[in-house]
N, C-alpha and C. Protein backbone atom coordinates (compact mmCIF):
# COMPACT_ATOMS: atom_id res chain seq x y z
N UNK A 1 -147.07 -18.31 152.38
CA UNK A 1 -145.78 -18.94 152.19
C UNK A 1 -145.98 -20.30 151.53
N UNK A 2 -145.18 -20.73 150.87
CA UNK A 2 -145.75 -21.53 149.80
C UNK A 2 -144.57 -22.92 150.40
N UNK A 3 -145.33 -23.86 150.76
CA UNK A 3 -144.07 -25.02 151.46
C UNK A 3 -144.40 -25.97 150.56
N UNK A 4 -144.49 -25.83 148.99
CA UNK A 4 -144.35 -27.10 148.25
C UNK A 4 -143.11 -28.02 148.26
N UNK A 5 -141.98 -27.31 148.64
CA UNK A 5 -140.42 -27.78 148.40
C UNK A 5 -141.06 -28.63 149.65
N UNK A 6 -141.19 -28.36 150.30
CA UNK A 6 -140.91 -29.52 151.82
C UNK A 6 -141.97 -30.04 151.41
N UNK A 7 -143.39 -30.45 151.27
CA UNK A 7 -144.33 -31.36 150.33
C UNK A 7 -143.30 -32.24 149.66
N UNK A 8 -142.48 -32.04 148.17
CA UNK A 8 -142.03 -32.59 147.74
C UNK A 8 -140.68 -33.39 148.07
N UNK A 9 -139.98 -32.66 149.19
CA UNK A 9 -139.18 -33.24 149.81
C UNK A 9 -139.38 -34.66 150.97
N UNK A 10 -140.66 -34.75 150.97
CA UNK A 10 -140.84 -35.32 152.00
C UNK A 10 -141.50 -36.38 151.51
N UNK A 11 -141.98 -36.17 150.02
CA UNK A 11 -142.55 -37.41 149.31
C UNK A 11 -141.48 -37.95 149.04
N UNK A 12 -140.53 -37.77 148.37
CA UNK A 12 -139.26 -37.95 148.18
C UNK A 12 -138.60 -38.91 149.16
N UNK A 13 -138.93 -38.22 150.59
CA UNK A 13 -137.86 -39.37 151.48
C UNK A 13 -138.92 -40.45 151.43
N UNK A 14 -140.57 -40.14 151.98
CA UNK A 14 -141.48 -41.88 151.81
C UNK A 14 -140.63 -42.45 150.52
N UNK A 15 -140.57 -42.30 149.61
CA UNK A 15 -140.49 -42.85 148.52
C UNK A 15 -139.08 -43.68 148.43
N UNK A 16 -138.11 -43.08 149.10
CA UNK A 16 -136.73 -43.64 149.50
C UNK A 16 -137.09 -44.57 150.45
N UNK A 17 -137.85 -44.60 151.31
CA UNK A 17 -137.75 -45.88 151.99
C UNK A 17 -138.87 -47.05 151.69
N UNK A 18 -139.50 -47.14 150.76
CA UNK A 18 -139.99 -47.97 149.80
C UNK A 18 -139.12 -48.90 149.42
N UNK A 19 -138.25 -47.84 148.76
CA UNK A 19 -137.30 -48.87 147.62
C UNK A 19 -136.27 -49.13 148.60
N UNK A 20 -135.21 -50.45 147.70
CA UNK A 20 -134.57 -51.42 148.67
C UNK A 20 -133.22 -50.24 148.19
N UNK A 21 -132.79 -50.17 149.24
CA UNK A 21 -131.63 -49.18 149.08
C UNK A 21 -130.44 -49.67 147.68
N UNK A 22 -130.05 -48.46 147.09
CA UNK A 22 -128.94 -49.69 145.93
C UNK A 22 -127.41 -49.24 146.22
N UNK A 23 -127.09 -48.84 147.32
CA UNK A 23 -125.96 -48.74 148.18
C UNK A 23 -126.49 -48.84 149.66
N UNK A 24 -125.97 -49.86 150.41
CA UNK A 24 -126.08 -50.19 152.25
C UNK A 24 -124.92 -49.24 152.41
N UNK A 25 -125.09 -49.32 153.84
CA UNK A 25 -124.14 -48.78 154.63
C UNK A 25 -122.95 -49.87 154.95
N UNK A 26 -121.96 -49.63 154.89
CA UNK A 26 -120.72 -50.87 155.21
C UNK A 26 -120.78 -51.32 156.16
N UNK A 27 -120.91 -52.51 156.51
CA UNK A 27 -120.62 -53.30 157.95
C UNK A 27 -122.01 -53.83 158.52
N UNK A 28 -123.08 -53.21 157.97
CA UNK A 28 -124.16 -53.58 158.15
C UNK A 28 -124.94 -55.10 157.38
N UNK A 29 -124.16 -55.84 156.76
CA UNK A 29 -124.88 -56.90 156.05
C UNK A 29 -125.38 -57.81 156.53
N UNK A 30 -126.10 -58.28 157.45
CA UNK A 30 -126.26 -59.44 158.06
C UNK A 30 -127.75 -59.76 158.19
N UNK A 31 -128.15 -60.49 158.05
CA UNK A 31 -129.86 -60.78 158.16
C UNK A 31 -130.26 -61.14 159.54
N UNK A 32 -129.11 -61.09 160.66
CA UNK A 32 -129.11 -61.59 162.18
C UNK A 32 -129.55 -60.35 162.84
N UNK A 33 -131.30 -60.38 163.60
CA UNK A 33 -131.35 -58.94 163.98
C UNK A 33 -130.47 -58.40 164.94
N UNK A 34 -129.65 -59.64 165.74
CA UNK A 34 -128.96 -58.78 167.00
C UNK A 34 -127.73 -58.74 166.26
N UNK A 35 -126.98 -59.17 165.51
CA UNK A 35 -125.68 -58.80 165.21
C UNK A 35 -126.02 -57.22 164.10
N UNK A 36 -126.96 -57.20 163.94
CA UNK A 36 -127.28 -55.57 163.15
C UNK A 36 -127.59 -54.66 164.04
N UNK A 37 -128.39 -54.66 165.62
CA UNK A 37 -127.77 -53.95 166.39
C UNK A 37 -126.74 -53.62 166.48
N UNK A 38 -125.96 -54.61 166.71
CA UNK A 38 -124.12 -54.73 167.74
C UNK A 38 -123.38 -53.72 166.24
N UNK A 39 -123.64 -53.62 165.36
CA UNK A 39 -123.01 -53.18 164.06
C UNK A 39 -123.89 -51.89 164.30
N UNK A 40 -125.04 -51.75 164.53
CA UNK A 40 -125.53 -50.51 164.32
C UNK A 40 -124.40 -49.69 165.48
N UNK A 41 -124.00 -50.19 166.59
CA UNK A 41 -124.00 -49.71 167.69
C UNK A 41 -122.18 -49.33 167.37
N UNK A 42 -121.64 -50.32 166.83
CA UNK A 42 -120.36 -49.57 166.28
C UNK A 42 -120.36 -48.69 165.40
N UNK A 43 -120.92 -48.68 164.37
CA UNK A 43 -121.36 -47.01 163.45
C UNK A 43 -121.34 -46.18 164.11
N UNK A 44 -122.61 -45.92 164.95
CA UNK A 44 -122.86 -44.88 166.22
C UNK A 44 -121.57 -44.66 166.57
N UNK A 45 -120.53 -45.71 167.32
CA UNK A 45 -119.44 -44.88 168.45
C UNK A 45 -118.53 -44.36 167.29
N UNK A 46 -118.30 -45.09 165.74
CA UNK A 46 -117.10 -44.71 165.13
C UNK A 46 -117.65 -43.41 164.34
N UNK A 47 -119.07 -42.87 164.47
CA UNK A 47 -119.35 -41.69 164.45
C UNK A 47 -118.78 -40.13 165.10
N UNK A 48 -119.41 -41.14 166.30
CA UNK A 48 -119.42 -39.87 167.41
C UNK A 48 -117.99 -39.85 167.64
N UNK A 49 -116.66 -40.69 167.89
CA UNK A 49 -115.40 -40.52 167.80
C UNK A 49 -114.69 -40.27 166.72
N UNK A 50 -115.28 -39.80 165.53
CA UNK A 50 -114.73 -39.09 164.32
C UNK A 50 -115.82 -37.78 164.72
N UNK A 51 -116.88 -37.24 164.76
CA UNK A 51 -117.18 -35.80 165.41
C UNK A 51 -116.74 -35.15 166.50
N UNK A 52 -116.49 -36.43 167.30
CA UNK A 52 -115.82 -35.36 168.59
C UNK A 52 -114.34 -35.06 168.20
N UNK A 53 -113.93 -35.86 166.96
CA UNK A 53 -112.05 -34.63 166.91
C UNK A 53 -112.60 -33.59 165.76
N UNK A 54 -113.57 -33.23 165.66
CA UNK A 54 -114.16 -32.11 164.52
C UNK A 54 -114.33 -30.75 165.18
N UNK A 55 -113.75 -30.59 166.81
CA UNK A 55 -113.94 -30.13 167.47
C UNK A 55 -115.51 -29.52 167.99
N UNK A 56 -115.75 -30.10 168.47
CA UNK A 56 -117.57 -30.04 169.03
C UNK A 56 -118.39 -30.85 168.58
N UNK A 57 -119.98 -30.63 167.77
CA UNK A 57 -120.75 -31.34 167.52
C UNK A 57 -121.32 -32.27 168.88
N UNK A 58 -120.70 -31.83 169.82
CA UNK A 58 -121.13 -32.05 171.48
C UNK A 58 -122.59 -33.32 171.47
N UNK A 59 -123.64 -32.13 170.88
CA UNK A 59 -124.91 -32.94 171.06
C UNK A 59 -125.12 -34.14 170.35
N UNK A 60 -124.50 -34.26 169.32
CA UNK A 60 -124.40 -35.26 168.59
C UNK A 60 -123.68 -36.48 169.06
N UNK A 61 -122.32 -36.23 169.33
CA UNK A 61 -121.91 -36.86 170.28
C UNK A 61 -122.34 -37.90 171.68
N UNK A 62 -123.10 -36.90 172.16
CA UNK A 62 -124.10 -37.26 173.12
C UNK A 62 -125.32 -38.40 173.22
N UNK A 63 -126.00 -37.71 171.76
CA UNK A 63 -127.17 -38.49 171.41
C UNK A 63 -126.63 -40.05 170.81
N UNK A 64 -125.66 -39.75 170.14
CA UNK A 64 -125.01 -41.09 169.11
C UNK A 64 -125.03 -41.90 170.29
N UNK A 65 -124.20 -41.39 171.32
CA UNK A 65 -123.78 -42.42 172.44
C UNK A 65 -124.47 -43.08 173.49
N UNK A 66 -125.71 -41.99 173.31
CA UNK A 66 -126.72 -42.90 174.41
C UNK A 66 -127.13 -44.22 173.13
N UNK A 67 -127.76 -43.57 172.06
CA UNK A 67 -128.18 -44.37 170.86
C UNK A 67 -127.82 -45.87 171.04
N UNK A 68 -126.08 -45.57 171.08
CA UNK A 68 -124.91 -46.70 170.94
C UNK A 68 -125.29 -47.66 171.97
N UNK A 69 -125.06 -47.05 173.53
CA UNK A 69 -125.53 -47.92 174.72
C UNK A 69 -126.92 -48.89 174.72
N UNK A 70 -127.81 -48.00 173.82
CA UNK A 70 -129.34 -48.96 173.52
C UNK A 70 -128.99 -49.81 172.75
N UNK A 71 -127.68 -49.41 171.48
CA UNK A 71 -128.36 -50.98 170.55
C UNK A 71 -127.22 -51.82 170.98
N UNK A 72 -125.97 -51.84 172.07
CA UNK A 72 -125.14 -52.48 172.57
C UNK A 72 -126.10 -53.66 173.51
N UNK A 73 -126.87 -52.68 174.37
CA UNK A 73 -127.92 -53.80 175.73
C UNK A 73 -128.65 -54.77 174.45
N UNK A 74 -129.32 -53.51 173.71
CA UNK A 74 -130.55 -54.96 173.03
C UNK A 74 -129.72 -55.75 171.74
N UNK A 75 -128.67 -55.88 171.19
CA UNK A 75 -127.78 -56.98 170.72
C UNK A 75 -127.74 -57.96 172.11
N UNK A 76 -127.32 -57.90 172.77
CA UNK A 76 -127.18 -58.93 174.09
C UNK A 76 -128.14 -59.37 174.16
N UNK A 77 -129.75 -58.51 174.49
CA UNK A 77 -130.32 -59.32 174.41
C UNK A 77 -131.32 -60.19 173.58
N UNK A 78 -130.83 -60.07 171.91
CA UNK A 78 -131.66 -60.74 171.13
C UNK A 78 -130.79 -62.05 170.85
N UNK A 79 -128.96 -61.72 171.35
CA UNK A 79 -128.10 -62.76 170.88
C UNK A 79 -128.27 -63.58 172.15
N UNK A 80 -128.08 -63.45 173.36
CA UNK A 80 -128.00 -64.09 174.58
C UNK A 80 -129.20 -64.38 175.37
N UNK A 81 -130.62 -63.82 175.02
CA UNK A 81 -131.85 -64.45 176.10
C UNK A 81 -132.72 -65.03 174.75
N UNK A 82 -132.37 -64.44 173.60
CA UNK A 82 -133.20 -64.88 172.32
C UNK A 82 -134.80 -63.89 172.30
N UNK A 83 -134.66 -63.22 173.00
CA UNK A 83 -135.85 -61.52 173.19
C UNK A 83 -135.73 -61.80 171.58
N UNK A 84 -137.15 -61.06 171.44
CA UNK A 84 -137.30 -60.65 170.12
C UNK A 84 -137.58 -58.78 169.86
N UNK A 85 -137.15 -58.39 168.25
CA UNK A 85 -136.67 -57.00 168.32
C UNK A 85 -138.70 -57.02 168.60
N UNK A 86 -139.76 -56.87 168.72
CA UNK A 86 -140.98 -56.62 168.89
C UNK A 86 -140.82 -56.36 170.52
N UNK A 87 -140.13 -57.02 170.83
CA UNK A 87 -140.61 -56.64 172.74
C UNK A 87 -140.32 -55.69 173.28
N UNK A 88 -139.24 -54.73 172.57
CA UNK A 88 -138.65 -53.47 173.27
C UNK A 88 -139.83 -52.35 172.76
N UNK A 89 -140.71 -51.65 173.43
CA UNK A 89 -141.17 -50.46 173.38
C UNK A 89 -140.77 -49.42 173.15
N UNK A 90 -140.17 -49.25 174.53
CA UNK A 90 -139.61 -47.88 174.89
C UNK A 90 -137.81 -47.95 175.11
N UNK A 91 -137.12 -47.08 175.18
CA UNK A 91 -136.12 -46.64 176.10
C UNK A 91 -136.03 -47.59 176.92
N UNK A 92 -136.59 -47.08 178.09
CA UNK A 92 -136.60 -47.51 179.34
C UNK A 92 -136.47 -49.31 179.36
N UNK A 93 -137.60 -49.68 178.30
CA UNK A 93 -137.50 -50.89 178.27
C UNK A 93 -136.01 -51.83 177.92
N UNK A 94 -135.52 -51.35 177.34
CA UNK A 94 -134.13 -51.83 176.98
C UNK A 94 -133.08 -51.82 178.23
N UNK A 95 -133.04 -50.76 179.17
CA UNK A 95 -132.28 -51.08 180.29
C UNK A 95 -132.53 -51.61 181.39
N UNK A 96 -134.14 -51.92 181.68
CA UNK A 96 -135.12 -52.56 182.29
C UNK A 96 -134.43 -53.94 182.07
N UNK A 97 -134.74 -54.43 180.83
CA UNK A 97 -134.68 -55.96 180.53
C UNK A 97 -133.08 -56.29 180.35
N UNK A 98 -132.32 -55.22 180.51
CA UNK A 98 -130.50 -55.94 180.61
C UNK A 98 -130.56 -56.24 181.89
N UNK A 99 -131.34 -55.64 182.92
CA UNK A 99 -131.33 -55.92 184.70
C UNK A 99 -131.87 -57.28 184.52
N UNK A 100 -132.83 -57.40 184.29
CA UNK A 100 -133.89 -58.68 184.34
C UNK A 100 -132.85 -59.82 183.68
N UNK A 101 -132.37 -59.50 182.64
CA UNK A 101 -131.48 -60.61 182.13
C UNK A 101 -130.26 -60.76 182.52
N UNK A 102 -129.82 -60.47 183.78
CA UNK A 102 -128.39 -60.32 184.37
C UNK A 102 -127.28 -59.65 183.50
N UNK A 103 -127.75 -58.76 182.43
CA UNK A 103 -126.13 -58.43 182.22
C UNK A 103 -125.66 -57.38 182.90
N UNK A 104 -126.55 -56.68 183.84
CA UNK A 104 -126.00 -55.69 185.22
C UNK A 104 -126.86 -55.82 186.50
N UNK A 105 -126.73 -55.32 186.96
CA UNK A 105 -127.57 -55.26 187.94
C UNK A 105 -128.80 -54.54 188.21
N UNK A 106 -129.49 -54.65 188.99
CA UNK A 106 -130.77 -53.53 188.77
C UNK A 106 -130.30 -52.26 189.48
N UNK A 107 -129.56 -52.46 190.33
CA UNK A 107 -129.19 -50.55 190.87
C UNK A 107 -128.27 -50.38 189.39
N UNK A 108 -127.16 -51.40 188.82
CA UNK A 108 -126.93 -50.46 187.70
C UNK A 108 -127.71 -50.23 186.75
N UNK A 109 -128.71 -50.81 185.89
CA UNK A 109 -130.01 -50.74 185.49
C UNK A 109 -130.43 -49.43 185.55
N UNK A 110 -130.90 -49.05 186.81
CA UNK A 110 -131.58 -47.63 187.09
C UNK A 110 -131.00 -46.45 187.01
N UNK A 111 -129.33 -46.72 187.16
CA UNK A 111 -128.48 -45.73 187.23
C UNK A 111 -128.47 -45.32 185.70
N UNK A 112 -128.81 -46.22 184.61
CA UNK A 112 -128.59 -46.17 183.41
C UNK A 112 -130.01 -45.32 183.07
N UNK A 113 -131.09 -46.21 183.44
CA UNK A 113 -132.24 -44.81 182.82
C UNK A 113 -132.73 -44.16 183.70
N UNK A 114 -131.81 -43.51 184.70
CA UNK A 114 -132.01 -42.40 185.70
C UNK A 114 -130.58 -41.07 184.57
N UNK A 115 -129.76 -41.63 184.12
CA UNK A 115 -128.73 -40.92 183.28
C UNK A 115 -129.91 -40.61 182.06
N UNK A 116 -130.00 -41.37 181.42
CA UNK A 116 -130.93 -41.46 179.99
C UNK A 116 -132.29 -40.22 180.45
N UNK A 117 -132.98 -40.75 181.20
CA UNK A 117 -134.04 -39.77 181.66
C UNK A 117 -133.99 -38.68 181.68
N UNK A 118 -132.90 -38.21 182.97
CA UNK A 118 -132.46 -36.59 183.07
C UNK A 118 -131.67 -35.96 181.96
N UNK A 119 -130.79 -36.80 180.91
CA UNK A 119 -129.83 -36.14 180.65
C UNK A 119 -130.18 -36.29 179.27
N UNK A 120 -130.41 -37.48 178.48
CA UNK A 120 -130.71 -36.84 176.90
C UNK A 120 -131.79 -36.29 176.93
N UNK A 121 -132.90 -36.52 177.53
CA UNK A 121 -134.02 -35.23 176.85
C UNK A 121 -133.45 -33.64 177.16
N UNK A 122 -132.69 -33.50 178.28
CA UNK A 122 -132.11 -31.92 177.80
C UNK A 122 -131.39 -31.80 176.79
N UNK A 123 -130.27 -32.51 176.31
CA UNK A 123 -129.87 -32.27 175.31
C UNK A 123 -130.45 -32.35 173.94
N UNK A 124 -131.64 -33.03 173.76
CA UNK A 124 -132.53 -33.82 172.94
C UNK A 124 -133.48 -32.84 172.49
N UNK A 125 -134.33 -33.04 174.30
CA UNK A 125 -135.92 -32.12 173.77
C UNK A 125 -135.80 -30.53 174.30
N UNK A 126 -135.25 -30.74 175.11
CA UNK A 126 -134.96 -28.92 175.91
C UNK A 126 -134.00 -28.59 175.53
N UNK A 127 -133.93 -26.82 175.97
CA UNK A 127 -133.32 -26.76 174.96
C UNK A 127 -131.59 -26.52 175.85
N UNK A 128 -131.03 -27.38 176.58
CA UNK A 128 -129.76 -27.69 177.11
C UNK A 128 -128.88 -27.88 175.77
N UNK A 129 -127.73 -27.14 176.04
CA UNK A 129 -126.76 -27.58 175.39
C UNK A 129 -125.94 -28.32 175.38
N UNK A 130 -125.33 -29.51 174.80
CA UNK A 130 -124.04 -30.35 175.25
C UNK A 130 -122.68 -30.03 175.09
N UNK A 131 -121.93 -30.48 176.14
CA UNK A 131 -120.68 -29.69 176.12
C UNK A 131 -119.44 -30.75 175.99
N UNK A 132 -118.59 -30.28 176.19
CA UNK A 132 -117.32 -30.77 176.17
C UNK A 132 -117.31 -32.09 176.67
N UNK A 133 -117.44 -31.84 178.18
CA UNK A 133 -117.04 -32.77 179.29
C UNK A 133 -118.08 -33.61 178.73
N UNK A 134 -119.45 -33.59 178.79
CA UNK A 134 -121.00 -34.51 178.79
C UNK A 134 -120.41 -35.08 177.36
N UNK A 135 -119.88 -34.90 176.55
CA UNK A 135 -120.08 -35.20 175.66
C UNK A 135 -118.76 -36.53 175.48
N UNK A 136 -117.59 -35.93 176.07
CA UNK A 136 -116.83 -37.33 176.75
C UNK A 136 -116.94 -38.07 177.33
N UNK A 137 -117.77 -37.61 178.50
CA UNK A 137 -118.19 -38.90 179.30
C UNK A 137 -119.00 -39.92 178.80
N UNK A 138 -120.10 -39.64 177.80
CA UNK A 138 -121.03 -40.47 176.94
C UNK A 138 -120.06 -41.27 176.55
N UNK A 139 -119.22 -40.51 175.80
CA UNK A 139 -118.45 -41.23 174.56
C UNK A 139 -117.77 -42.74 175.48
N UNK A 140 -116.96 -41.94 176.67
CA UNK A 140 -116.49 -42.97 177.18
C UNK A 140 -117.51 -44.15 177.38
N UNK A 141 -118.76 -43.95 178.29
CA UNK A 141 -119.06 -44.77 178.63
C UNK A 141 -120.26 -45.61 177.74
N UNK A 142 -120.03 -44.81 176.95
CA UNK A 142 -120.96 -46.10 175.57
C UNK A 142 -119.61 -46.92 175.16
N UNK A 143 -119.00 -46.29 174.55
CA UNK A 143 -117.54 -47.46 174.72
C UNK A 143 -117.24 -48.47 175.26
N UNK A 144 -117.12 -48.24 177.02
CA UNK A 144 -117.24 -49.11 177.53
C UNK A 144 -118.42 -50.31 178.05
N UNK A 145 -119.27 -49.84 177.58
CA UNK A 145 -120.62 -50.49 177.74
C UNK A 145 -120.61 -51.32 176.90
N UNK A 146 -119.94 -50.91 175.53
CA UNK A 146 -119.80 -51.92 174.07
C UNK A 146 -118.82 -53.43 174.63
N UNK A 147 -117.75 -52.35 175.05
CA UNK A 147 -116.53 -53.52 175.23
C UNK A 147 -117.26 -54.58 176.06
N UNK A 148 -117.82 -53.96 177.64
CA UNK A 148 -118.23 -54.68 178.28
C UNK A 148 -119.17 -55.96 177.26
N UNK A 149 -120.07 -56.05 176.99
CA UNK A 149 -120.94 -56.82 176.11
C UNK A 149 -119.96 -57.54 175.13
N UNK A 150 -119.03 -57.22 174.69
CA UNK A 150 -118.26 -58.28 173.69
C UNK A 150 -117.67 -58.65 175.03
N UNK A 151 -117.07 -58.87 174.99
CA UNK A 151 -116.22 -59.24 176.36
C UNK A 151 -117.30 -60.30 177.34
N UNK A 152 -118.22 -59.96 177.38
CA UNK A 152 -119.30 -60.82 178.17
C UNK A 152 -119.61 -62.00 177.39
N UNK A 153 -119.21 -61.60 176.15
CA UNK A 153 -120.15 -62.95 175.17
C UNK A 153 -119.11 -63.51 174.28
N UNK A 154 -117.57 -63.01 174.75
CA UNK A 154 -116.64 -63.13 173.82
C UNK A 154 -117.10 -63.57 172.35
N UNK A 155 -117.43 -62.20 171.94
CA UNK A 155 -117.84 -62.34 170.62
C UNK A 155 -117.37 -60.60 170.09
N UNK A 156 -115.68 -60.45 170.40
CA UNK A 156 -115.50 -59.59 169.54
C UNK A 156 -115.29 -59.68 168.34
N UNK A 157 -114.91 -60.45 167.76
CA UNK A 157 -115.27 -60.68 166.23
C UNK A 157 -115.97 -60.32 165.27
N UNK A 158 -117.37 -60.32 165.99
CA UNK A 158 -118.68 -59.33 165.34
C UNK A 158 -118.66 -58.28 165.03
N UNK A 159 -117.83 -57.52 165.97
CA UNK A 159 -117.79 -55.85 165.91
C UNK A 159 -117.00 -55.63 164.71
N UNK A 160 -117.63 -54.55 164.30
CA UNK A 160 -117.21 -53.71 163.24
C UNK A 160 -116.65 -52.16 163.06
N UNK A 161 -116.13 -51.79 164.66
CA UNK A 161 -115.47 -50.25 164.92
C UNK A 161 -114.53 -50.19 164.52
N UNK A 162 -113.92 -49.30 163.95
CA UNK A 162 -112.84 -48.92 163.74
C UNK A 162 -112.01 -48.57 165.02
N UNK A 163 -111.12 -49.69 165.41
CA UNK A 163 -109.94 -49.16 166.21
C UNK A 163 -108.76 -48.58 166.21
């Protein structure tokens, strides 16, 4: 079987991310790494709330919204403790260090990558499907995880979702 197409496809994408893109994505302009989170993190929800009325796309949904909740915590904390984007590792590390930096608590903390743990790698790496309901409840509560964080730093202004 001859996989030159994917060889060449794949030189193709290295080669795209070389060069400096000659169209950005809208809303993304800022040279501030945490306000390019907080913007990444509205893309994500005004994603996943234009797929979820496409009727389904569930997993996507899902994944966008955990996505969303990570770059919502680590905007907070590159704008509010001054963390730098090098210190986050992992996952885990990002809801770890919103406990440590008071923007929840540590039982809510754990509740967050005790959700993250069990629930996107099924939808993610196993092979679980996402559904209806899982896929609202994300939505909701990356949402509100967003609001929460503007609202904490009264800095809705920054955001860039479409309401």
């Amino acid at each position: 079987m001859d996989s030159s197409y994917v060889e060449d496809a794949l030189t193709d994408a290295q080669r795209a991310f070389e060069r400096e893109p000659a169209r950005k994505e809208s809303g993304l302009d800022t040279d501030d790494d945490a306000l390019l989170q907080l913007r990444k993190a509205c893309r994500l929800l005004d994603a996943a709330r234009f797929l979820r009325t496409q009727n389904g796309y569930y997993t996507v949904v899902i994944e966008s919204s955990f996505i969303a909740i990570e770059r919502s915590i680590h905007f907070y904390l590159l704008h509010a403790t001054g963390m730098d984007s090098t210190e986050f590792v992992t996952h885990s590390d990002v809801y770890e260090r919103g406990a440590e930096a008071n923007l929840y608590s540590e039982s809510l903390g754990d509740q967050f990558l005790q959700l993250w743990r069990e629930n996107r790698s099924k939808t993610y790496y196993r092979q679980a499907v996402g559904g209806e309901t899982q896929a609202d409840a994300m939505l909701k509560l990356a949402t509100a995880v967003h609001q929460y964080i503007l609202d904490y730093l009264s800095i809705g202004h920054e955001c860039v979702c479409d309401r």
